[in-house]
Protein backbone atom coordinates (compact mmCIF):
# COMPACT_ATOMS: atom_id res chain seq x y z
CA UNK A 1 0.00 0.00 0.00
CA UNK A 2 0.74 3.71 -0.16
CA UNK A 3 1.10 5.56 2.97
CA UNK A 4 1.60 8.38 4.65
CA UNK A 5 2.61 8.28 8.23
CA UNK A 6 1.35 10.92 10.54
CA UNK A 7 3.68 11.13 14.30
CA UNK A 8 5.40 13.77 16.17
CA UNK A 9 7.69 12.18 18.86
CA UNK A 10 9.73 9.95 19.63
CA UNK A 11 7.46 7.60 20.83
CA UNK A 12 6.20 7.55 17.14
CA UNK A 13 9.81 6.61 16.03
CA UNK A 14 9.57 2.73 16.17
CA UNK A 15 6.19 2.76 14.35
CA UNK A 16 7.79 4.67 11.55
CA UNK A 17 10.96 2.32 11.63
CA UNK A 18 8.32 -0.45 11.05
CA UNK A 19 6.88 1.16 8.26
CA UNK A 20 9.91 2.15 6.39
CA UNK A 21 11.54 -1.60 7.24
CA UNK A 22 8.20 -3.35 5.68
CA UNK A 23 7.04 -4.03 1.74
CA UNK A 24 4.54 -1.24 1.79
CA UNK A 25 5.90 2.20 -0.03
CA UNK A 26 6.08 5.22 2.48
CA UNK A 27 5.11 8.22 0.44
CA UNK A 28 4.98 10.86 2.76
CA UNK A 29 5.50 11.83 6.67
CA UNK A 30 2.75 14.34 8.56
CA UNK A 31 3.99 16.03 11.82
CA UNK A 32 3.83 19.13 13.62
CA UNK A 33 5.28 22.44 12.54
CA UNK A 34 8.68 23.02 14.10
CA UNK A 35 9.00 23.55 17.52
CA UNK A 36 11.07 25.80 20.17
CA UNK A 37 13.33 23.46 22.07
CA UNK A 38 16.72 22.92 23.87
CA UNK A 39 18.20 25.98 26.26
CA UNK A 40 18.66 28.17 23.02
CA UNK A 41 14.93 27.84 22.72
CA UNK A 42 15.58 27.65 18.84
CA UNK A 43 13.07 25.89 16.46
CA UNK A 44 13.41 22.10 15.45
CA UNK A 45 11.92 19.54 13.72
CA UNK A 46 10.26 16.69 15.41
CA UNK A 47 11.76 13.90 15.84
CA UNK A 48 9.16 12.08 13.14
CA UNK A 49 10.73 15.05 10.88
CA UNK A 50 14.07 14.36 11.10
CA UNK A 51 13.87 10.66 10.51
CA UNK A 52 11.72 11.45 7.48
CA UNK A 53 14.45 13.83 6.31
CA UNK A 54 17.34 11.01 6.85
CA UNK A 55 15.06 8.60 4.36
CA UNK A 56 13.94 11.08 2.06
CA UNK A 57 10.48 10.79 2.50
CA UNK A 58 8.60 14.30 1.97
CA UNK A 59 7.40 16.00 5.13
CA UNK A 60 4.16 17.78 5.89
CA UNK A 61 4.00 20.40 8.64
CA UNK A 62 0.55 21.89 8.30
CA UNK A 63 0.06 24.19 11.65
CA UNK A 64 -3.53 22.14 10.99
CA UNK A 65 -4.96 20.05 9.26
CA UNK A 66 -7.86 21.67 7.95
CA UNK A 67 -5.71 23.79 5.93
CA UNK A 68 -6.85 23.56 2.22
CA UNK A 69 -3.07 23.37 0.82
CA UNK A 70 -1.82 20.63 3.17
CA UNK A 71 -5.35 18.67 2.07
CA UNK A 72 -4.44 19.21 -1.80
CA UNK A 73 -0.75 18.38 -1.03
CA UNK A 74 -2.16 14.90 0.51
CA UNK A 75 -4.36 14.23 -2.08
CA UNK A 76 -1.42 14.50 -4.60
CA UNK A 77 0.03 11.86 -2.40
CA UNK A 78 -2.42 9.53 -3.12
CA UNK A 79 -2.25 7.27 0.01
CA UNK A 80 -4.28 4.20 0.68
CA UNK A 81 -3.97 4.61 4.28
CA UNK A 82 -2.69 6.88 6.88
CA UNK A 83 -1.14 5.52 10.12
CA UNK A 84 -1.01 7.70 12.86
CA UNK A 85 1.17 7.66 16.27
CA UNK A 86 0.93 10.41 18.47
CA UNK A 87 0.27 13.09 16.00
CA UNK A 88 -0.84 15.33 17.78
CA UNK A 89 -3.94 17.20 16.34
CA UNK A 90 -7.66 16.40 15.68
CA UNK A 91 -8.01 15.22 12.20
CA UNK A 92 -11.34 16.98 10.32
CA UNK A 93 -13.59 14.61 8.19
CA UNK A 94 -12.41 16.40 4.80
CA UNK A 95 -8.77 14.65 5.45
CA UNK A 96 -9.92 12.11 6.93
CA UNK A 97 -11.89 11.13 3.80
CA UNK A 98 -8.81 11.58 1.43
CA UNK A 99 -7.25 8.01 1.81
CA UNK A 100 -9.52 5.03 0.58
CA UNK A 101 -8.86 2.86 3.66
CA UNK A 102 -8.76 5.46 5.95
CA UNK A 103 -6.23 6.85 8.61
CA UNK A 104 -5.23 4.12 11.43
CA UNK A 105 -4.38 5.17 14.77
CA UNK A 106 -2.06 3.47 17.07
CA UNK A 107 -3.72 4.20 20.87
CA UNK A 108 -1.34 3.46 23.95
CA UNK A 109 -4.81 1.98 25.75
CA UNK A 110 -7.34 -0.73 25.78
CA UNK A 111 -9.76 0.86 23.93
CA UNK A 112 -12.51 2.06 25.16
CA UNK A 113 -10.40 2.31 28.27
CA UNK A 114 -8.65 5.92 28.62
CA UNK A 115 -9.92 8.10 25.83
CA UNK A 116 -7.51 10.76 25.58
CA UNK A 117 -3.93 12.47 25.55
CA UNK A 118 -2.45 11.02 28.51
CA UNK A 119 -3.76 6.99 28.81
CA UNK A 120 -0.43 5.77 29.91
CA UNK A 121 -0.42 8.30 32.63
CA UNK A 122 -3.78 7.63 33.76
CA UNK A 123 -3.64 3.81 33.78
CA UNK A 124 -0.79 4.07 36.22
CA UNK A 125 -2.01 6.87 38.31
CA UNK A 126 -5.37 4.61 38.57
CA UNK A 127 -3.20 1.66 39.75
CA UNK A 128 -4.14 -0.72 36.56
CA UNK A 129 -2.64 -3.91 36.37
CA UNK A 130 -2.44 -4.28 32.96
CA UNK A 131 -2.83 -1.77 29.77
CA UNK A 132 -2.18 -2.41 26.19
CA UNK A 133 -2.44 -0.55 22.99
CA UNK A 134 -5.38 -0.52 20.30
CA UNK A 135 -5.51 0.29 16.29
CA UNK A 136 -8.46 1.87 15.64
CA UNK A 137 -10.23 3.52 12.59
CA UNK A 138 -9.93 7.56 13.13
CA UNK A 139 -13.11 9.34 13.20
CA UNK A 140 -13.98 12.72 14.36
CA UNK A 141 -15.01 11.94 17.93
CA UNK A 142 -11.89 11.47 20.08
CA UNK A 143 -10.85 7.78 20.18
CA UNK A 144 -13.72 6.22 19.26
CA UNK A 145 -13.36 4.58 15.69
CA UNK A 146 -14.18 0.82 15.38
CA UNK A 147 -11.22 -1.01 16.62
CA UNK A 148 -8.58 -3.65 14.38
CA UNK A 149 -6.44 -4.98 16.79
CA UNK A 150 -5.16 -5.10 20.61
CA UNK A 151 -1.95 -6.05 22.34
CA UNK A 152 -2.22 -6.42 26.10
CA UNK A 153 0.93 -4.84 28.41
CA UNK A 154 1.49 -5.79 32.44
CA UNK A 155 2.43 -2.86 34.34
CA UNK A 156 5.36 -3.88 36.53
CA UNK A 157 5.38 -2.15 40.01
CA UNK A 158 8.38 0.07 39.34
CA UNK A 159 7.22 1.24 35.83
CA UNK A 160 7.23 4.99 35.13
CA UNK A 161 4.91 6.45 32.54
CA UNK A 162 8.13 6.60 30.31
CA UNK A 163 9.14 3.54 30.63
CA UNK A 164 5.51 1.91 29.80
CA UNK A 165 5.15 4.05 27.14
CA UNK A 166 8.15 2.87 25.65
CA UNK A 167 7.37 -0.83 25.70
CA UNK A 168 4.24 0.27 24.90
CA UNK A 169 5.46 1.89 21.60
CA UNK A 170 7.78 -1.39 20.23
CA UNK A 171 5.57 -3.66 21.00
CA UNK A 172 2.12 -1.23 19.41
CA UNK A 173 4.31 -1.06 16.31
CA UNK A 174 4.31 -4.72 15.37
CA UNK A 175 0.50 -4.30 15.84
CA UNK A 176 0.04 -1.29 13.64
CA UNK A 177 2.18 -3.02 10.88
CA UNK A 178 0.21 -6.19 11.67
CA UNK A 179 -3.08 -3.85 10.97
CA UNK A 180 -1.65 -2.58 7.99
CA UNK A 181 -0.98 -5.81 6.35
CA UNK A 182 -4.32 -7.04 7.74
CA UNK A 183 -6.28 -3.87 5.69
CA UNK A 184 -3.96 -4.70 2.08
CA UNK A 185 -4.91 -8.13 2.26
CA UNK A 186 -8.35 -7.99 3.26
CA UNK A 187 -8.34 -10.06 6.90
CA UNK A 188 -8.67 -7.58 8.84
CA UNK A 189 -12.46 -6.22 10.11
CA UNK A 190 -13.17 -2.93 12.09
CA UNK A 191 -15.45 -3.74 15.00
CA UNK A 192 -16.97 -1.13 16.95
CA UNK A 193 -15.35 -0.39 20.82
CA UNK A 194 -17.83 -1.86 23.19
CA UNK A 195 -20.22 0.87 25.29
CA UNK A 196 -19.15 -0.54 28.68
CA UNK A 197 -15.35 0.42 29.81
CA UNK A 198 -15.56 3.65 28.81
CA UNK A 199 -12.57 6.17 30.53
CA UNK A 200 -11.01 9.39 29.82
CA UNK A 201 -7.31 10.72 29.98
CA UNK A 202 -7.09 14.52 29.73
CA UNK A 203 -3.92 15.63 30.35
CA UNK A 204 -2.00 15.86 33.55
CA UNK A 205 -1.62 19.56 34.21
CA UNK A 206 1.50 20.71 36.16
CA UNK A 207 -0.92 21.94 39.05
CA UNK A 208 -2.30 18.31 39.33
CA UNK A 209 0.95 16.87 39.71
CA UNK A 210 1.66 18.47 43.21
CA UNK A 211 1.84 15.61 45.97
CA UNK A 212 -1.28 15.48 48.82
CA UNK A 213 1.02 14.37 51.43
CA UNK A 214 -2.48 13.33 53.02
CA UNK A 215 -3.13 10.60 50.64
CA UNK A 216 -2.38 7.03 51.44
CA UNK A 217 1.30 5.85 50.28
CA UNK A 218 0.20 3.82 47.13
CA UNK A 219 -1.46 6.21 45.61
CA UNK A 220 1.38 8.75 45.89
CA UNK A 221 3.27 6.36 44.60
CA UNK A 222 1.23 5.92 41.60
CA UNK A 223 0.73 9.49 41.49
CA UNK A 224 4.44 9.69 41.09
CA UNK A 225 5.33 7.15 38.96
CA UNK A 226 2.44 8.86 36.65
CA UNK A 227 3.77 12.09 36.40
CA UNK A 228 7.16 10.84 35.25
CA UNK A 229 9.35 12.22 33.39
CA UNK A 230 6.41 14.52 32.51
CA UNK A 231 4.93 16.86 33.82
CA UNK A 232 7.29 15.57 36.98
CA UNK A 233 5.54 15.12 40.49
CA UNK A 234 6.37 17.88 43.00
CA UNK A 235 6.16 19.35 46.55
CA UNK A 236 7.11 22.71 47.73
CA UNK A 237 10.47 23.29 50.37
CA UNK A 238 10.95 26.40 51.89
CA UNK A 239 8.26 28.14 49.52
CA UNK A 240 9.63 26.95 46.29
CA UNK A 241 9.09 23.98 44.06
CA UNK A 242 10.92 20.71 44.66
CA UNK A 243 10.58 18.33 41.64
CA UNK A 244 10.19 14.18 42.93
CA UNK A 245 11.51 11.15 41.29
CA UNK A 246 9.71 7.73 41.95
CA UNK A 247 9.43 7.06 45.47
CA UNK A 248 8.93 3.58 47.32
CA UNK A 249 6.46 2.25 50.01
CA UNK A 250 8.18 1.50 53.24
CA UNK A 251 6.05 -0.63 55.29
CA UNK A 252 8.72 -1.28 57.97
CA UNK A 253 9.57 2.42 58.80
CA UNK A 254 7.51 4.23 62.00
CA UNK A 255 5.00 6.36 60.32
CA UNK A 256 4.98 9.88 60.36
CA UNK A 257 2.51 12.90 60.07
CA UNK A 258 2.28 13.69 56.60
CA UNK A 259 4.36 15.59 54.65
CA UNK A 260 7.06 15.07 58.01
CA UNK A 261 10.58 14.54 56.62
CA UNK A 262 12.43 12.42 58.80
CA UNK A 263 16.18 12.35 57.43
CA UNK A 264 19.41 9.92 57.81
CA UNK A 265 23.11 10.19 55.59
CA UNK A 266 21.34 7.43 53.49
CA UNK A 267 17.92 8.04 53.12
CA UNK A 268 14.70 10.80 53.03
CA UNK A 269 11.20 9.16 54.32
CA UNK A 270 7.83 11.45 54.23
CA UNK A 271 5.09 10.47 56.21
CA UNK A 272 1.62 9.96 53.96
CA UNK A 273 -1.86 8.87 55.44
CA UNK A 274 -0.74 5.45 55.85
CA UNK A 275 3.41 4.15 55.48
CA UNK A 276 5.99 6.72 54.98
CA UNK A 277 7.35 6.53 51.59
CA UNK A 278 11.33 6.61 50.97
CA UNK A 279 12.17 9.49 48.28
CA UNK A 280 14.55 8.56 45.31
CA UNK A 281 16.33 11.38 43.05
CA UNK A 282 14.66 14.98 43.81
CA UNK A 283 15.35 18.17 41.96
CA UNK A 284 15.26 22.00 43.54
CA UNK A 285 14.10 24.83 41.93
CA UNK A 286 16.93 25.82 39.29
CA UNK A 287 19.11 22.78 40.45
CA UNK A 288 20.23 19.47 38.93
CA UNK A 289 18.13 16.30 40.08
CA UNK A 290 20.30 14.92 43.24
CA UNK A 291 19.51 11.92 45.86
CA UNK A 292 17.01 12.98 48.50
CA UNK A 293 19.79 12.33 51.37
CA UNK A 294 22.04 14.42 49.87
CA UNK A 295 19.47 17.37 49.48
CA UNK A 296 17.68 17.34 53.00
CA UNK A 297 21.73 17.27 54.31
CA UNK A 298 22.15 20.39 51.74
CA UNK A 299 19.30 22.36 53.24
CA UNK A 300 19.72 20.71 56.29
CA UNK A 301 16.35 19.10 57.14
CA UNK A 302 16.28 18.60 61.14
CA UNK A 303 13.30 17.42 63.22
CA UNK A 304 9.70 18.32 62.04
CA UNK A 305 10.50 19.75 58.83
CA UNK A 306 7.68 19.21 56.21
CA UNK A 307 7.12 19.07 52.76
CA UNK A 308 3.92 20.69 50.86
CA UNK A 309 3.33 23.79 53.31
CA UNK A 310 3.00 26.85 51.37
CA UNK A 311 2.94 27.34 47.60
CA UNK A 312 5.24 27.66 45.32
CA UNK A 313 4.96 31.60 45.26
CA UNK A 314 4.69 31.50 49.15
CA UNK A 315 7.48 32.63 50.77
CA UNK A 316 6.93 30.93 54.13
């Protein structure tokens, strides 16, 4: 078949890999305009972008889709399909329309499970046991086209969001291909998402990501774990923002009021509504991420101190 591959990240990268690596003829790459990024702030392609440049494969970067040119530029493309990973912008019904078999989307979720931007986040902030990724038919309403294929995923009890979403995205590409095959020969069938299961993932704002040191330790946990690498988890320390790594459940230590830091040479514990939890790497406003031990010995954390009084902009 001829496609057209539409992906903005990384996370798109091995889908695209798949692609070019297979029988069917890539014809063309979608993705986001360039974008400010690095400490120059500069503009850059994504990373879907720059792999299309190193293959030669002509790149679309319509600031929408709607926009009449980049339609008439995809028409002259003349694709049979359209996979999509992570593109990153509603598709309207005009383009949507232009390939014969459709646009494909690759969804990091059990479909109808977490509808949304952020469903790896979500499934691990909700303490899930197991996730998985769906290909789905695109359609206007947000992530619920009839449905090709699903992969199931375990979530281990360490995993970040970053490092599900990574397995997440090797293991989805083999699917999508799969899909792909499944659509040029004919085996494949769309089958609409079932109406029970339904959940949404908006996006995890930076505000959300603040640790209730009032919540039981699990869910902090997962909270954590959710939030990471992006948008990052955080507390506040001495009225300014203090960034968290993963942190682990320590049934065997005392507990301790929440939010209570109680500090030794080799480790940081916070109390919680239930077990204290142990902190891992934390980062300080302006700083470089650093082991909790070593920061509470930097800012010298003594009896009683807290975490989460104040805000941010609070100087207290």
């Amino acid at each position: 078949m001829r496609l057209v591959f539409a992906g903005t990240p990384e996370v798109a990268l091995p889908s695209l890999e798949a692609i070019i690596g297979s029988h069917h003829e890539l014809v063309g790459v979608v993705t986001r305009p360039d974008a400010p990024a690095g400490r120059g702030r500069t503009l850059q392609p994504s990373p879907v972008a720059r792999r299309a440049g190193e293959v030669g494969v002509p790149v679309l970067t319509p600031a929408h889709p709607r926009e009449a040119g980049f339609q008439a530029a995809l028409r002259d493309l003349a694709p049979d399909c359209c996979p999509v990973v992570a593109y990153g912008a509603l598709v309207p019904r005009s383009a949507l329309e232009i390939p014969r078999l459709g646009w494909v989307n690759l969804h990091f979720s059990c479909l109808p499970a977490w509808r949304g931007a952020a469903p790896v986040q979500r499934a691990l902030w909700a303490g899930d046991e197991v996730t998985g990724a769906t290909t789905f038919r695109l359609v206007e309403e947000l992530d619920a086209g009839p449905t090709f294929g699903v992969m199931t995923e375990r979530i281990r009890p360490e995993d970040t969001a970053g490092d599900l979403l990574a397995r997440l995205a090797e293991g989805g590409a083999g699917l999508l291909l799969a899909t792909l095959d499944g659509l040029a020969d004919g085996t494949v069938e769309a089958r609409p998402q079932p109406e029970e299961g339904l959940s949404w993932a908006p996006k995890i704002t930076v505000a959300q990501a603040a640790v209730d040191w009032s919540r039981p330790a699990l869910a902090i946990d997962h909270q954590v774990r959710a939030c990471t690498p992006a948008p990052g988890a955080w507390s506040t320390w001495a009225g300014e923002r203090l960034k968290l790594g993963p942190v682990r459940v320590d049934p065997d230590r005392e507990s301790l009021p929440p939010g209570e830091l109680a500090a030794t040479k080799q480790a940081v514990h916070v109390g919680t509504a239930t077990q204290p939890v142990r902190l891992g790497l934390v980062q300080p406003c302006g700083r470089r991420p650093m082991a909790a031990a070593d920061w509470a010995r930097g800012v010298r954390a003594g009896a009683g101190a807290r975490l989460g009084e104040g805000r941010p902009d609070d100087p207290r």
